[in-house]
Protein backbone atom coordinates (compact mmCIF):
# COMPACT_ATOMS: atom_id res chain seq x y z
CA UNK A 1 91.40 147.68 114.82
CA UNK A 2 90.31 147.31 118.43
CA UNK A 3 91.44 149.81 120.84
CA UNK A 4 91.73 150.14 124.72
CA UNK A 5 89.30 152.84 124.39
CA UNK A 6 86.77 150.55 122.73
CA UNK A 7 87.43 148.02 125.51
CA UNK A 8 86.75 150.11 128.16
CA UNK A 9 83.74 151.29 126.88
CA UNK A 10 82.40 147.27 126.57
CA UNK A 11 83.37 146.68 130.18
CA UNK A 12 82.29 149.88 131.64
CA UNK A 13 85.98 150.48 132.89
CA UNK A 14 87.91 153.32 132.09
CA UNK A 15 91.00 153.38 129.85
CA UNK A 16 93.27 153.80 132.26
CA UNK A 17 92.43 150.60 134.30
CA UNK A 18 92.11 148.78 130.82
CA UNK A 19 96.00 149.82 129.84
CA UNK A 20 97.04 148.49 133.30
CA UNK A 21 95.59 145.04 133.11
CA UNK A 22 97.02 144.70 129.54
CA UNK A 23 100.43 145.76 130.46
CA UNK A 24 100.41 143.67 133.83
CA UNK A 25 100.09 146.27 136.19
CA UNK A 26 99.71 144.88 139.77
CA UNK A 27 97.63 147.05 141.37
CA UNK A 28 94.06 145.93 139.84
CA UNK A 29 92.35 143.04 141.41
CA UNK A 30 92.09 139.36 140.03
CA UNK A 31 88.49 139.95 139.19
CA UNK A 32 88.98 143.50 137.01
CA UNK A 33 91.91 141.99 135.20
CA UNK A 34 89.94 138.37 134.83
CA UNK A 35 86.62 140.18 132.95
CA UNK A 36 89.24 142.69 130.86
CA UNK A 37 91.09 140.08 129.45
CA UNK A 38 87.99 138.24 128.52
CA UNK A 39 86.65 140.94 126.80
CA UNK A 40 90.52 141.65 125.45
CA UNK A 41 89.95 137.80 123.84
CA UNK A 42 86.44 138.02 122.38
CA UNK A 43 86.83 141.36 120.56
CA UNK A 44 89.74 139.99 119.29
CA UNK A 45 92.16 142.96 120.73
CA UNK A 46 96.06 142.89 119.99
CA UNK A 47 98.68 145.10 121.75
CA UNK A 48 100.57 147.37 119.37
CA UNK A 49 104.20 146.53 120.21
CA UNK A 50 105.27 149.79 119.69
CA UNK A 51 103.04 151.58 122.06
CA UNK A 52 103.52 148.70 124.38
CA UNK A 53 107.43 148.98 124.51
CA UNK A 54 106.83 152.84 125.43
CA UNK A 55 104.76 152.36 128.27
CA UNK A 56 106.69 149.78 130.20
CA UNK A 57 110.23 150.77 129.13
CA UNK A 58 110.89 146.60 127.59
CA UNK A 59 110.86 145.16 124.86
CA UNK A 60 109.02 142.26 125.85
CA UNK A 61 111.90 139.68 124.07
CA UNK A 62 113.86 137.44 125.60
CA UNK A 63 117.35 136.18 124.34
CA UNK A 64 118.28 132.47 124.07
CA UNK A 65 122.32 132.43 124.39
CA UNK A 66 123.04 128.29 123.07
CA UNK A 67 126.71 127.77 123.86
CA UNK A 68 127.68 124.23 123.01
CA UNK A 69 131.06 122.55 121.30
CA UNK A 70 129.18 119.80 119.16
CA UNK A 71 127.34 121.78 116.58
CA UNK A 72 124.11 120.20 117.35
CA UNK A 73 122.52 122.87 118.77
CA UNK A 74 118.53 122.78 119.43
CA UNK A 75 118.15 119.68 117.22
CA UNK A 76 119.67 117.67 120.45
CA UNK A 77 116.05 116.41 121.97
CA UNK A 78 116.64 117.14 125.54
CA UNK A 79 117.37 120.84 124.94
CA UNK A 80 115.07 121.10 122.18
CA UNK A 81 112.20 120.13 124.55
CA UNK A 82 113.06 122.33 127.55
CA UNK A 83 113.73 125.21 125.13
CA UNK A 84 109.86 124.70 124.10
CA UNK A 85 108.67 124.53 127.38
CA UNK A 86 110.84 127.73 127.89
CA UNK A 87 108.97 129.47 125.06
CA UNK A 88 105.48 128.07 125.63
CA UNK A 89 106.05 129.88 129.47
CA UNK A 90 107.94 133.16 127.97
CA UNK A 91 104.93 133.79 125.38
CA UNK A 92 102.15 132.82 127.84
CA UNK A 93 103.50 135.76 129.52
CA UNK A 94 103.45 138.03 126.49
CA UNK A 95 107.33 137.48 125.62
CA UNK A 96 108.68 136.91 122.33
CA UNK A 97 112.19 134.89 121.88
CA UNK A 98 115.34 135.74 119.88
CA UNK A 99 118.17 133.75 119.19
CA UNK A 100 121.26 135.81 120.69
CA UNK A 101 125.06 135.22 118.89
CA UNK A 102 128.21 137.21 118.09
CA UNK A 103 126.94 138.19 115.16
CA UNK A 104 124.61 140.88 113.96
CA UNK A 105 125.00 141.54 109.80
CA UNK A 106 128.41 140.19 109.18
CA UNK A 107 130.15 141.75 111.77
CA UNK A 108 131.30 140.02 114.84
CA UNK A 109 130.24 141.50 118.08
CA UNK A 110 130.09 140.47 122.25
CA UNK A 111 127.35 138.84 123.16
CA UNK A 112 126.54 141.87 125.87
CA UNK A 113 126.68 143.96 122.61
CA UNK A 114 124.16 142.09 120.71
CA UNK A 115 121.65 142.15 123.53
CA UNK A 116 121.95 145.82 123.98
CA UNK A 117 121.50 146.14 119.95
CA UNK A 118 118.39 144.21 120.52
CA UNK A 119 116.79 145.92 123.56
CA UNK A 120 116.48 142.39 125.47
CA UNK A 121 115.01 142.35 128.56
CA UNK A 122 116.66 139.27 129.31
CA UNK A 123 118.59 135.69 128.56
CA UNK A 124 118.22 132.63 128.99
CA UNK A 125 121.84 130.93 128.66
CA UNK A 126 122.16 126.93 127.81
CA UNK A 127 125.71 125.14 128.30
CA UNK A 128 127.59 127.97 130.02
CA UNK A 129 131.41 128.18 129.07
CA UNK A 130 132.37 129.70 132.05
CA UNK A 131 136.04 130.47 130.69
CA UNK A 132 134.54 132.79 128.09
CA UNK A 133 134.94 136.22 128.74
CA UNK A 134 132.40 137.51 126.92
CA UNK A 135 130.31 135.47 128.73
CA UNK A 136 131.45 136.91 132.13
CA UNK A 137 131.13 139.98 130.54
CA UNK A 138 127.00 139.80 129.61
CA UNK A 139 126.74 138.56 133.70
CA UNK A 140 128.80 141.05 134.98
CA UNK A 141 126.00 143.31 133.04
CA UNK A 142 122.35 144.91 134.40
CA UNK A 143 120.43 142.55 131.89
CA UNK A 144 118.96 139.55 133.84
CA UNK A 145 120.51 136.02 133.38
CA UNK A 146 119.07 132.56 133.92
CA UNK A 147 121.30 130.12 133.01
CA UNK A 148 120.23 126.45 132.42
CA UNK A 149 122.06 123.48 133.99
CA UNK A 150 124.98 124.84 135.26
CA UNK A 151 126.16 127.08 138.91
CA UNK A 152 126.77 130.59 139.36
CA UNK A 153 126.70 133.13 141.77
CA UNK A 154 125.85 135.71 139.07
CA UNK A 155 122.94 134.88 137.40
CA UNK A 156 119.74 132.61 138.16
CA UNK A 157 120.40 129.08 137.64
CA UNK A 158 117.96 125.89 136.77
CA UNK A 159 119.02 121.91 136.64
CA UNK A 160 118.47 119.14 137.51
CA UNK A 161 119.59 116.67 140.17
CA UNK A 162 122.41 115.36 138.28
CA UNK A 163 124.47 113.81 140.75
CA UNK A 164 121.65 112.16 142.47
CA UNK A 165 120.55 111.11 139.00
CA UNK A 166 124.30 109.50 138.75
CA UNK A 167 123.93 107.82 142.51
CA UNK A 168 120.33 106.42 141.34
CA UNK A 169 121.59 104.89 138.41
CA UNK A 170 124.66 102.99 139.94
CA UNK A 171 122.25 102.00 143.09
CA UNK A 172 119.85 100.30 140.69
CA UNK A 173 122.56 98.61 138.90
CA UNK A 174 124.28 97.15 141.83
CA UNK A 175 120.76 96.07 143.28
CA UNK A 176 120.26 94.13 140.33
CA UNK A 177 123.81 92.22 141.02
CA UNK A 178 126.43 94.30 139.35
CA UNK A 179 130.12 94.75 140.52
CA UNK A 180 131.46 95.61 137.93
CA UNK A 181 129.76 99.18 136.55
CA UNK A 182 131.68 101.43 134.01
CA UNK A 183 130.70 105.36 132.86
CA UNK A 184 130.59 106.53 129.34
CA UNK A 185 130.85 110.22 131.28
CA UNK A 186 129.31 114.22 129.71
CA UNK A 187 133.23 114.78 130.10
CA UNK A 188 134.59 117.74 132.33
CA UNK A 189 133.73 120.76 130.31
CA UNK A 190 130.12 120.08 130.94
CA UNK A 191 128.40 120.86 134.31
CA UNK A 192 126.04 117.78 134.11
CA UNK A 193 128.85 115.65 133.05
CA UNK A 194 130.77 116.18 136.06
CA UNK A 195 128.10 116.51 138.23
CA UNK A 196 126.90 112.63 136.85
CA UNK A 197 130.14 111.19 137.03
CA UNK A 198 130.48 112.56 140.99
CA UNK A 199 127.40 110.44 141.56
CA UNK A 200 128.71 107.41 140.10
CA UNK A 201 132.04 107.64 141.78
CA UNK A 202 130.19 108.54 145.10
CA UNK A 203 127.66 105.54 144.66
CA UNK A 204 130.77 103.41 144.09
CA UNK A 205 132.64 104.71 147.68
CA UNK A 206 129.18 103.75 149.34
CA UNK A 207 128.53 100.42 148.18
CA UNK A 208 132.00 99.38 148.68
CA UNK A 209 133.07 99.53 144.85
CA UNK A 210 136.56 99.82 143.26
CA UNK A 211 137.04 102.90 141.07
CA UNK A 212 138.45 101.60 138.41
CA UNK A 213 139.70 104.23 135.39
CA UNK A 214 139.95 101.80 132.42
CA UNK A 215 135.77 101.63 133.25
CA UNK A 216 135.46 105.99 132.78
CA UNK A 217 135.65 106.45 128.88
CA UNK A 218 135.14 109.83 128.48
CA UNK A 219 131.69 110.74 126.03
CA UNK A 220 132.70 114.10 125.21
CA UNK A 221 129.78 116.02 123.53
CA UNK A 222 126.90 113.01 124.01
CA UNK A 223 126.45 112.18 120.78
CA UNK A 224 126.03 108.88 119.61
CA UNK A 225 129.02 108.67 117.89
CA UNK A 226 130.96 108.96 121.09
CA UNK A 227 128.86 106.87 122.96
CA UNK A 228 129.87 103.91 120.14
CA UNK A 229 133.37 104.91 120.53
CA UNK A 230 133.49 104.59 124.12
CA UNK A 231 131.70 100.90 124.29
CA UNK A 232 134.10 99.81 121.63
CA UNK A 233 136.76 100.51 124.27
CA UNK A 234 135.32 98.97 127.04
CA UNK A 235 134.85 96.06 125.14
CA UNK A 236 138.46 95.98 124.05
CA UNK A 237 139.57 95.62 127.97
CA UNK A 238 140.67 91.81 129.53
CA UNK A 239 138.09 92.12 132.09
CA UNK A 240 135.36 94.16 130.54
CA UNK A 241 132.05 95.66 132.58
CA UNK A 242 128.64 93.54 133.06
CA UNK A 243 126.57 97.38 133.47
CA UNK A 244 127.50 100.82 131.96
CA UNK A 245 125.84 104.15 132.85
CA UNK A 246 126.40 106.64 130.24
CA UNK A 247 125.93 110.12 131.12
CA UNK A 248 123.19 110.64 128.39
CA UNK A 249 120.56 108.69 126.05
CA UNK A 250 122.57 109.63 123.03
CA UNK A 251 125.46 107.95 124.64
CA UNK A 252 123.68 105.06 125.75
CA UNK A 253 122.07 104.78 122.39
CA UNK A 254 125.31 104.83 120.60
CA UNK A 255 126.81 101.97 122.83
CA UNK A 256 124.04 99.72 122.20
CA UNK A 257 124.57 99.80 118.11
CA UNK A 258 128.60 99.03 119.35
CA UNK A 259 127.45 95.93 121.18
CA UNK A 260 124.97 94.85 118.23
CA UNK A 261 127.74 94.93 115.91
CA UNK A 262 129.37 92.87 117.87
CA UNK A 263 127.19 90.10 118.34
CA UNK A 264 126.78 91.14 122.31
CA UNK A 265 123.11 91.10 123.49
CA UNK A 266 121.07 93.71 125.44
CA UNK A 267 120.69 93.23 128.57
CA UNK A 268 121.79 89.42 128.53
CA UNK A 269 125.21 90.30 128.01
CA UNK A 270 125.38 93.76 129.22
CA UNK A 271 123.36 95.96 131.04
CA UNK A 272 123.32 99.60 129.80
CA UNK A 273 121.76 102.70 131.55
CA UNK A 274 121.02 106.11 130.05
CA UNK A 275 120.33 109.91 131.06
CA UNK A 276 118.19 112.29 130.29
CA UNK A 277 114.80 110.21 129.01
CA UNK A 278 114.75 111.48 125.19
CA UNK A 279 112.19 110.17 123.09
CA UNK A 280 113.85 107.70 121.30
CA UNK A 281 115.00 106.24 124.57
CA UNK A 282 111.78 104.10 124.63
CA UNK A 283 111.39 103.21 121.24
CA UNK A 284 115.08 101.57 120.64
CA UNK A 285 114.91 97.77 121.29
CA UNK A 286 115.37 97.15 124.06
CA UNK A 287 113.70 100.37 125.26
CA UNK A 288 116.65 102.08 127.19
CA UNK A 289 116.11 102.21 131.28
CA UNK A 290 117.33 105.78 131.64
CA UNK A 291 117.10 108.71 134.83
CA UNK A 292 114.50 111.00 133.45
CA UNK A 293 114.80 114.72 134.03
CA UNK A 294 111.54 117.18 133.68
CA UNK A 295 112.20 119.29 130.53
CA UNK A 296 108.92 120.35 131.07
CA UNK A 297 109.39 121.88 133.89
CA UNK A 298 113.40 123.02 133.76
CA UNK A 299 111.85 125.29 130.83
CA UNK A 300 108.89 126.64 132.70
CA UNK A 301 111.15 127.36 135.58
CA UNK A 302 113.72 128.62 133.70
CA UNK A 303 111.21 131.27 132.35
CA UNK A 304 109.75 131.89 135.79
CA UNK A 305 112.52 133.03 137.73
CA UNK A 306 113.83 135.32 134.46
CA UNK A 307 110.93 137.02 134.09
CA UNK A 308 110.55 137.42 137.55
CA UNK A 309 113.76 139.10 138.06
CA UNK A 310 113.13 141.78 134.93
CA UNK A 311 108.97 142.36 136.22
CA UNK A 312 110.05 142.41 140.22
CA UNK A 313 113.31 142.91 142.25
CA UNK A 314 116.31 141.00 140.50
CA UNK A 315 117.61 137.92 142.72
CA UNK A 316 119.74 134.92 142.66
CA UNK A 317 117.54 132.39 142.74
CA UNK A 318 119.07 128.49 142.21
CA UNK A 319 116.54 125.75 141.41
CA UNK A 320 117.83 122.25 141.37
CA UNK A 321 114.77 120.08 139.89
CA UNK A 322 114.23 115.98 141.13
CA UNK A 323 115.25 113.36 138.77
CA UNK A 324 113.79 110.01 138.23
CA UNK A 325 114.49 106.46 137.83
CA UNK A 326 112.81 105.00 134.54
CA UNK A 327 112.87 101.11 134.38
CA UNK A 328 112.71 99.51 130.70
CA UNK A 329 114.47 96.74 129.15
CA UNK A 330 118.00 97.04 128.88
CA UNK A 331 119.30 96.10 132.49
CA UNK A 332 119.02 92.63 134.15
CA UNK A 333 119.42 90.83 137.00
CA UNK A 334 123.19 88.78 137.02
């Protein structure tokens, strides 16, 4: 097995410096750390975790906390692809990722309890329930929080630009002709949700709009199911909607099979908008026009300012991320 001590003596460093670079020490220049790492890579040298774990006082893991209400979990394509992005960033870094619950061996713990148990450095938190007091009680804590599209005063926080997403959507559909705009909306337990449906009521008091609340079905937990549900209603009112934005793909997705069934045509009988920009947004007929958010980059991010805040001086940092209009095929011009 390859050693420190057999690294040093390739590069002509001494062991010291070689430990220093491998652990991320900051006080050896770009150049030192550059031809150590090289050599690191070609002699095919891996860090005993152990050893590593002694010297900096971490465990180099990070938690993932995934608190949702629709059982879906990862498999839902928008998180799925920022948590990647997440872990792509975390392991570039030399991190490795655990899955954090109330659980550990059959007996039901806190989630501050279960981090402790598992030496995290830190946690990455998706779909904050901010009512949970376990929750509070893991941010209330010394182990760093990021948490991932939601606001807090506590903890690091990453999303995108929902409610501009919300305004963009409702602009493009009333520049194409449309009056008469209805929401298939995240519902109010979700930050995004409420956040999207500000932006649609907002774009509605700018252009002049009436709010009207037989055209806000509530979506609940974006799934597809919900988004059928919702359309069905809409379609059951006397003066139904031309446009709907729903707060998600899924949703949007879900309303298009409920106006298929009924013999309705997209976009020449109804315009529909989406959220999000999941894969299967462009390859449902007619490819969804949707506001695209970076999972990319809320992931990277995400993993930025946590590992900053355990390597460096903990802060607060907020990072709201642009979101962008994608044009397909299922709006039209009245």
């Amino acid at each position: 097995m390859v050693t420190i001590y057999d690294i040093a003596k390739q590069t002509g460093l001494s062991p010291t410096t070689i430990s220093k670079v491998l652990n991320n020490y900051h006080d050896v220049s770009e150049k030192t750390k550059g031809r150590v790492l090289q050599a690191a890579k070609e002699m095919g040298y891996l860090p005993n975790s152990s050893a590593r774990t002694l010297t900096t006082k971490r465990s180099w893991t990070l938690g993932i906390l995934f608190m949702e209400s629709t059982g879906m979990g990862i498999r839902h394509p928008f998180f799925n692809a920022v948590i990647e992005s997440f872990k792509s960033e975390a392991e570039s870094r030399g991190y490795d990722l655990m899955f954090i619950s109330k659980d550990i061996g059959g007996k039901e713990t806190s989630y501050l309890e279960h981090c402790r148990y598992r030496s995290v450095d830190g946690v990455i938190v998706i779909l904050l329930d901010p009512r949970n007091p376990d929750m509070q009680e893991l941010l209330d804590s010394d182990i760093p929080c990021v948490l991932l599209d939601c606001e807090s005063t506590k903890a690091g926080t990453v999303y995108s630009d929902n409610l501009n997403g919300g305004y963009q959507a409702i602009q493009y559909l009333y520049s194409l002709g449309h009056r008469k705009i209805a929401h298939i909306s995240g519902g109010s337990y979700y930050f995004a949700g409420q956040k999207r449906q500000l932006g649609y009521e907002l774009a509605l008091q700018r252009l002049k709009l009436n709010k009207r609340p037989d055209y806000i079905i509530e979506g609940g937990n974006y799934t597809m199911e919900s988004g059928y549900e919702a359309m069905l209603e809409l379609l059951a009112l006397e003066d139904p909607p031309t446009a709907v934005f729903a707060a998600g793909d899924n949703l949007a997705i879900g309303a298009l099979k409920a106006l298929k069934e009924k013999g309705l045509r997209v976009p020449d009988d109804m315009s529909i908008i989406g959220f999000d920009d999941i894969e299967l947004a462009s390859h449902v007929t007619p490819a969804m026009t949707t506001i695209r958010q970076d999972t990319r980059l809320l992931g990277t991010k995400a993993a930025e300012i946590l590992i900053e805040s355990i390597e460096s001086v903990r802060a607060t940092v907020n990072i709201v991320l642009p979101v962008e209009l994608v044009i397909r095929e299922s709006c039209k011009e009245l």
